[in-house]
N, C-alpha and C. Protein backbone atom coordinates (compact mmCIF):
# COMPACT_ATOMS: atom_id res chain seq x y z
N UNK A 1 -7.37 8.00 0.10
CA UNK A 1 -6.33 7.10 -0.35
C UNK A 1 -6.29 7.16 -1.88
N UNK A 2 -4.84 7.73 -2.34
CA UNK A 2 -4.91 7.84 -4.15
C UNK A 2 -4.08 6.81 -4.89
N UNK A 3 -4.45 6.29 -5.49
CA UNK A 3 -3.57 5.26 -6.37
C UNK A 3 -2.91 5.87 -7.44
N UNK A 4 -2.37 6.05 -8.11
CA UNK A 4 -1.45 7.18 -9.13
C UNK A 4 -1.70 5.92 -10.14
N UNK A 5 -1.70 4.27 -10.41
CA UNK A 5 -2.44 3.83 -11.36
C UNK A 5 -3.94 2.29 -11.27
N UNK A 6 -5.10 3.50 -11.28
CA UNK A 6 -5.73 2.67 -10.62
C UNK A 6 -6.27 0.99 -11.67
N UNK A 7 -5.75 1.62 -13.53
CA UNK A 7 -5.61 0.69 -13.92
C UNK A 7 -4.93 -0.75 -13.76
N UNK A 8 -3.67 -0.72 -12.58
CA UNK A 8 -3.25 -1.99 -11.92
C UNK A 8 -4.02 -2.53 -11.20
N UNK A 9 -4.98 -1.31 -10.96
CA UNK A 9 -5.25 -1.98 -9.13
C UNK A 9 -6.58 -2.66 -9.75
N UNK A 10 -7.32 -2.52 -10.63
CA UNK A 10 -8.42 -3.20 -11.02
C UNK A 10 -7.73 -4.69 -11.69
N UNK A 11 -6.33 -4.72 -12.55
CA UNK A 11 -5.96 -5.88 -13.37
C UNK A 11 -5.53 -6.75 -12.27
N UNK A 12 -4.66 -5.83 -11.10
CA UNK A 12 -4.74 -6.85 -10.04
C UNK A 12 -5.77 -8.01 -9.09
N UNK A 13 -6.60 -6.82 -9.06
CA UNK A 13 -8.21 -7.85 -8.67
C UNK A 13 -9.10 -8.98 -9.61
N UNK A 14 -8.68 -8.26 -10.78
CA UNK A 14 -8.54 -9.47 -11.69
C UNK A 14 -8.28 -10.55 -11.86
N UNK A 15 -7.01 -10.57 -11.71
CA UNK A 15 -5.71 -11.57 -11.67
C UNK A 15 -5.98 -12.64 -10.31
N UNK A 16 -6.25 -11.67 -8.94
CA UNK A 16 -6.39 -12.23 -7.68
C UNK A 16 -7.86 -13.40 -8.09
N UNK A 17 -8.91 -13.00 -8.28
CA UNK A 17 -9.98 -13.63 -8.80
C UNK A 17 -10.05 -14.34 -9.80
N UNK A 18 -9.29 -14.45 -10.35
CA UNK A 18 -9.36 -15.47 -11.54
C UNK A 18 -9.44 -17.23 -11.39
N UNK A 19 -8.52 -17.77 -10.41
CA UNK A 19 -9.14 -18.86 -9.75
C UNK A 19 -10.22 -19.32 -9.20
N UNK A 20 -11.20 -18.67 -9.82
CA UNK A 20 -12.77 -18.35 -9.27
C UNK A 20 -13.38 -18.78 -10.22
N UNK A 21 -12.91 -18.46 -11.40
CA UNK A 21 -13.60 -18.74 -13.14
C UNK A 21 -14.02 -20.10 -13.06
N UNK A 22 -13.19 -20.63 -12.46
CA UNK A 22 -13.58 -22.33 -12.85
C UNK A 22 -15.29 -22.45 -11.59
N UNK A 23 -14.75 -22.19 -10.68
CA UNK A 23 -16.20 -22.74 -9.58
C UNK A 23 -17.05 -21.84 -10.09
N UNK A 24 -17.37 -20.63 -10.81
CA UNK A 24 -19.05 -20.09 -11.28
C UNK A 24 -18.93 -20.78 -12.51
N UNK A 25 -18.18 -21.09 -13.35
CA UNK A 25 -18.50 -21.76 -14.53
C UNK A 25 -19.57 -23.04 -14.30
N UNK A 26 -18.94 -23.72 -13.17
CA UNK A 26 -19.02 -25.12 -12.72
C UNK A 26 -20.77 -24.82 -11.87
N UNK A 27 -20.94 -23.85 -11.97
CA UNK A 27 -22.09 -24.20 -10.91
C UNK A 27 -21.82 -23.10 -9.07
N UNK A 28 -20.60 -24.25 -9.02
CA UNK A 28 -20.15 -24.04 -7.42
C UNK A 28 -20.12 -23.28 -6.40
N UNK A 29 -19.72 -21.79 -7.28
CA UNK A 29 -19.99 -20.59 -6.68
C UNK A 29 -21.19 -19.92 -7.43
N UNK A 30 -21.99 -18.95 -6.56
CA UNK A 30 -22.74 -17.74 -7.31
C UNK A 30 -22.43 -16.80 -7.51
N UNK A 31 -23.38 -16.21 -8.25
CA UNK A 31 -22.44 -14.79 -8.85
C UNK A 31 -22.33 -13.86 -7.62
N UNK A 32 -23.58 -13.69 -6.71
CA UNK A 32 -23.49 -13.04 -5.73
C UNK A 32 -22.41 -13.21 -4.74
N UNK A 33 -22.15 -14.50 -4.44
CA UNK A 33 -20.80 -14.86 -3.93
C UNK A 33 -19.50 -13.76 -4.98
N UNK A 34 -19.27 -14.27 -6.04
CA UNK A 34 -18.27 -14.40 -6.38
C UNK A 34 -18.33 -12.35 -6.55
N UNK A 35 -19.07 -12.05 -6.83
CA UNK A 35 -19.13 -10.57 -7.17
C UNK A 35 -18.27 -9.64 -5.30
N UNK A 36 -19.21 -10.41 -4.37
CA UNK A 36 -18.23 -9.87 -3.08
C UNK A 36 -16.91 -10.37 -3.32
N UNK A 37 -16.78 -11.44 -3.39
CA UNK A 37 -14.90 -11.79 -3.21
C UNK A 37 -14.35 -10.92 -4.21
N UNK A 38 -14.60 -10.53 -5.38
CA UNK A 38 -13.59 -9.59 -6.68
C UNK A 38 -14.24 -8.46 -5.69
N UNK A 39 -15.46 -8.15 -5.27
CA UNK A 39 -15.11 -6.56 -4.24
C UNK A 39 -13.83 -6.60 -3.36
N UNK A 40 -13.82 -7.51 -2.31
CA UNK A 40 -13.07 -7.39 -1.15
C UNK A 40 -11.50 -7.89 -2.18
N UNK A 41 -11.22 -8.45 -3.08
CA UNK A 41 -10.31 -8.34 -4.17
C UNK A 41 -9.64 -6.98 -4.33
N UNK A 42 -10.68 -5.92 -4.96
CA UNK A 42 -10.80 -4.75 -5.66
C UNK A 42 -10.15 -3.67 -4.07
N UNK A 43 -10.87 -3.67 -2.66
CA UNK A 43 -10.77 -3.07 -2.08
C UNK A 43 -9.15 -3.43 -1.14
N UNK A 44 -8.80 -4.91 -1.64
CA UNK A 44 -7.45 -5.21 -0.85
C UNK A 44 -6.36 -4.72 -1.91
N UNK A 45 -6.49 -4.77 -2.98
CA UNK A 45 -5.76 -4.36 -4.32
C UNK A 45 -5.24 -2.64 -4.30
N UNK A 46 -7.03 -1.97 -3.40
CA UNK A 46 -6.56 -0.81 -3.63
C UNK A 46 -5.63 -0.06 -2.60
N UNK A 47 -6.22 -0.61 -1.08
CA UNK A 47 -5.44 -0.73 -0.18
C UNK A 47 -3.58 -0.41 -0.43
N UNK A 48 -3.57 -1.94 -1.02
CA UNK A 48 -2.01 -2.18 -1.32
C UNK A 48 -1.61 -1.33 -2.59
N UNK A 49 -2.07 -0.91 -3.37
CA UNK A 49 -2.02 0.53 -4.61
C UNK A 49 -1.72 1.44 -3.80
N UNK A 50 -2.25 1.78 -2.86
CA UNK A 50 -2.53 2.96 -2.16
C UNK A 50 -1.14 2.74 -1.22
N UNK A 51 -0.73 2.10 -0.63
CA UNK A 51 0.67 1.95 0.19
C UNK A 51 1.88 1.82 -0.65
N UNK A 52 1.28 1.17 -1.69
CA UNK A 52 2.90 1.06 -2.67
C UNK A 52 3.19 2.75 -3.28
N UNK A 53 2.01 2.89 -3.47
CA UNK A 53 2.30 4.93 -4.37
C UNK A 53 2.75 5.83 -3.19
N UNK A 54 2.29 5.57 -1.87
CA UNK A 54 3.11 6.55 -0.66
C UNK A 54 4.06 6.60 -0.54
N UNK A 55 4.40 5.36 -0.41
CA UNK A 55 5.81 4.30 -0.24
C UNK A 55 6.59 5.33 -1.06
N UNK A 56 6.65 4.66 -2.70
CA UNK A 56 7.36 5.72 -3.76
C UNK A 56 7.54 6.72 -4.00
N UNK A 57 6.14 7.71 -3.45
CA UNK A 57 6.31 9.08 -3.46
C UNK A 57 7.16 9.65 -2.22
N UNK A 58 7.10 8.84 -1.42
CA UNK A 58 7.86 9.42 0.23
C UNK A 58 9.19 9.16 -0.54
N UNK A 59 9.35 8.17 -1.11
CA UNK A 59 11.15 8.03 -1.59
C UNK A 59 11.88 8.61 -2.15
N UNK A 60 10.38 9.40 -3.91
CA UNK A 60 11.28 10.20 -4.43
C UNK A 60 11.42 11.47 -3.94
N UNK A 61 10.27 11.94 -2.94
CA UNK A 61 10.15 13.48 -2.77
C UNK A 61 11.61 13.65 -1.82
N UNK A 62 12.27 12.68 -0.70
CA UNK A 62 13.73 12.44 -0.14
C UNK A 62 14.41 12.14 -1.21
N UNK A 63 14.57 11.64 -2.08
CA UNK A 63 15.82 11.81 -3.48
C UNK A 63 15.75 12.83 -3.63
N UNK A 64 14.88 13.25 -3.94
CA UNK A 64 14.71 14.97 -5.12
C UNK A 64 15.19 15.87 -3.74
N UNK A 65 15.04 15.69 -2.50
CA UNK A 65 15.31 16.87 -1.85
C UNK A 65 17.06 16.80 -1.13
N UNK A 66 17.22 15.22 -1.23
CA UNK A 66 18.67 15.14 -1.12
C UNK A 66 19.49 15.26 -2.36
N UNK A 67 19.19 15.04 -3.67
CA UNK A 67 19.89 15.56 -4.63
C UNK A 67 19.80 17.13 -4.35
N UNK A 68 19.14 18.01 -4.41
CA UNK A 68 18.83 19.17 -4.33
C UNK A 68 19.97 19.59 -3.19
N UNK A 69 19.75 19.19 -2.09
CA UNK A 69 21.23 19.22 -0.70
C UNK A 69 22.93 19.21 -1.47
N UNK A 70 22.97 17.77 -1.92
CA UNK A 70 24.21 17.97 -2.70
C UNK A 70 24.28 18.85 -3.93
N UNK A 71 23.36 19.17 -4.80
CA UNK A 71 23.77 20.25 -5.67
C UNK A 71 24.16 21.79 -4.96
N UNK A 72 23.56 22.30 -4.13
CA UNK A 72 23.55 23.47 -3.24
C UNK A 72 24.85 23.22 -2.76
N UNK A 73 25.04 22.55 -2.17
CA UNK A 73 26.49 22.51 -1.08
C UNK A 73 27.66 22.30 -1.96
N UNK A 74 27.41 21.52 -2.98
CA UNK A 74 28.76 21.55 -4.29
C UNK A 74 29.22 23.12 -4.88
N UNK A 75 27.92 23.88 -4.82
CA UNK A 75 28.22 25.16 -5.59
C UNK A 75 28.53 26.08 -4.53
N UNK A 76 28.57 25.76 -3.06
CA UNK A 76 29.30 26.46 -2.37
C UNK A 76 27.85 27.30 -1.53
N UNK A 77 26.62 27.27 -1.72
CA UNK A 77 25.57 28.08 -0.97
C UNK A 77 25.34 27.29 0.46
N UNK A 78 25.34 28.38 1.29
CA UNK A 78 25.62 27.97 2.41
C UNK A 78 23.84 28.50 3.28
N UNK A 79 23.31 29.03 2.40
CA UNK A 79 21.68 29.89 2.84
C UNK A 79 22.16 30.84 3.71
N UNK A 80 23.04 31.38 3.57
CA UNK A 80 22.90 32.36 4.56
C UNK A 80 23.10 33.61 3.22
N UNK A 81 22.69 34.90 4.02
CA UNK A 81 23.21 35.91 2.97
C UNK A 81 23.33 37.27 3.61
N UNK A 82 23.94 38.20 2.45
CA UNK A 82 24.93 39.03 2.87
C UNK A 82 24.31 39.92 4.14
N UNK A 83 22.84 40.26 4.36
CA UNK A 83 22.39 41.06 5.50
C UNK A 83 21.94 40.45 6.52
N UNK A 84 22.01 39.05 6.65
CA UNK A 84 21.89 38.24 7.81
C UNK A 84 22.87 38.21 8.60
N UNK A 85 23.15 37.35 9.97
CA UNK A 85 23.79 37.18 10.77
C UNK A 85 25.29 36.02 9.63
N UNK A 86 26.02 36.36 10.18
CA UNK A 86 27.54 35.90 9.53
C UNK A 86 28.22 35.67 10.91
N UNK A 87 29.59 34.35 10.66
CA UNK A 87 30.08 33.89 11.55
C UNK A 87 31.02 35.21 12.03
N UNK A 88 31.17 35.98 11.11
CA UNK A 88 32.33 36.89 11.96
C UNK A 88 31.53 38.58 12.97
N UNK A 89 30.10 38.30 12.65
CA UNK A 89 29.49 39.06 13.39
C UNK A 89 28.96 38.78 14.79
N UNK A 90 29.17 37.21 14.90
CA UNK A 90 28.84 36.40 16.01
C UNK A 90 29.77 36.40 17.02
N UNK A 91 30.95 36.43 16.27
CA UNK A 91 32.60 36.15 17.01
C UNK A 91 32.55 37.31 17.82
N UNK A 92 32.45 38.81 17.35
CA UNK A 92 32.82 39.95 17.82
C UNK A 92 31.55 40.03 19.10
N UNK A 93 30.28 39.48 19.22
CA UNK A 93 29.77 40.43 19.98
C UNK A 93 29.98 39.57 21.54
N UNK A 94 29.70 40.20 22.61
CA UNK A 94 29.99 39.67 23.80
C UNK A 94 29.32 38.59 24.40
């Protein structure tokens, strides 16, 4: 699973944990506590890093290949070429 920026995915676990600051300040929580919750933080952060960058990459690699469709078909290329099979070689045979 690749995150393309894993610098979010740590500020995110950050961010998620930060309502935490107050109960180890206070006593309330321990560090040992609080060190698993910013893990399982860190590992749900990357999770969701990891689905949002698929997500985007599945979207643009279909843009880039449907722009690519309409540029081809505007300029008239049809993939076929001159020593392949052609519609009027199809017509003639029996």
């Amino acid at each position: 699973m690749s995150v393309r920026h894993p610098e979010f995915v740590i500020a995110g676990a950050v961010l998620v944990s930060l309502p935490m600051v107050p109960g180890i300040l206070n006593g309330d929580i321990g560090t040992v506590a609080a060190g698993e919750r910013f893990l399982v933080a860190l590992v749900g952060c990357w999770i969701l890093g990891s689905v949002l960058s698929w997500v985007t990459t599945t979207y643009s690699h279909q843009s880039r290949r449907a722009e690519l469709m309409r540029l081809t078909q505007r300029q008239g290329f049809t993939g076929t070429t001159d020593y392949g099979p052609t519609a009027a070689s199809t017509e003639d045979s029996p």
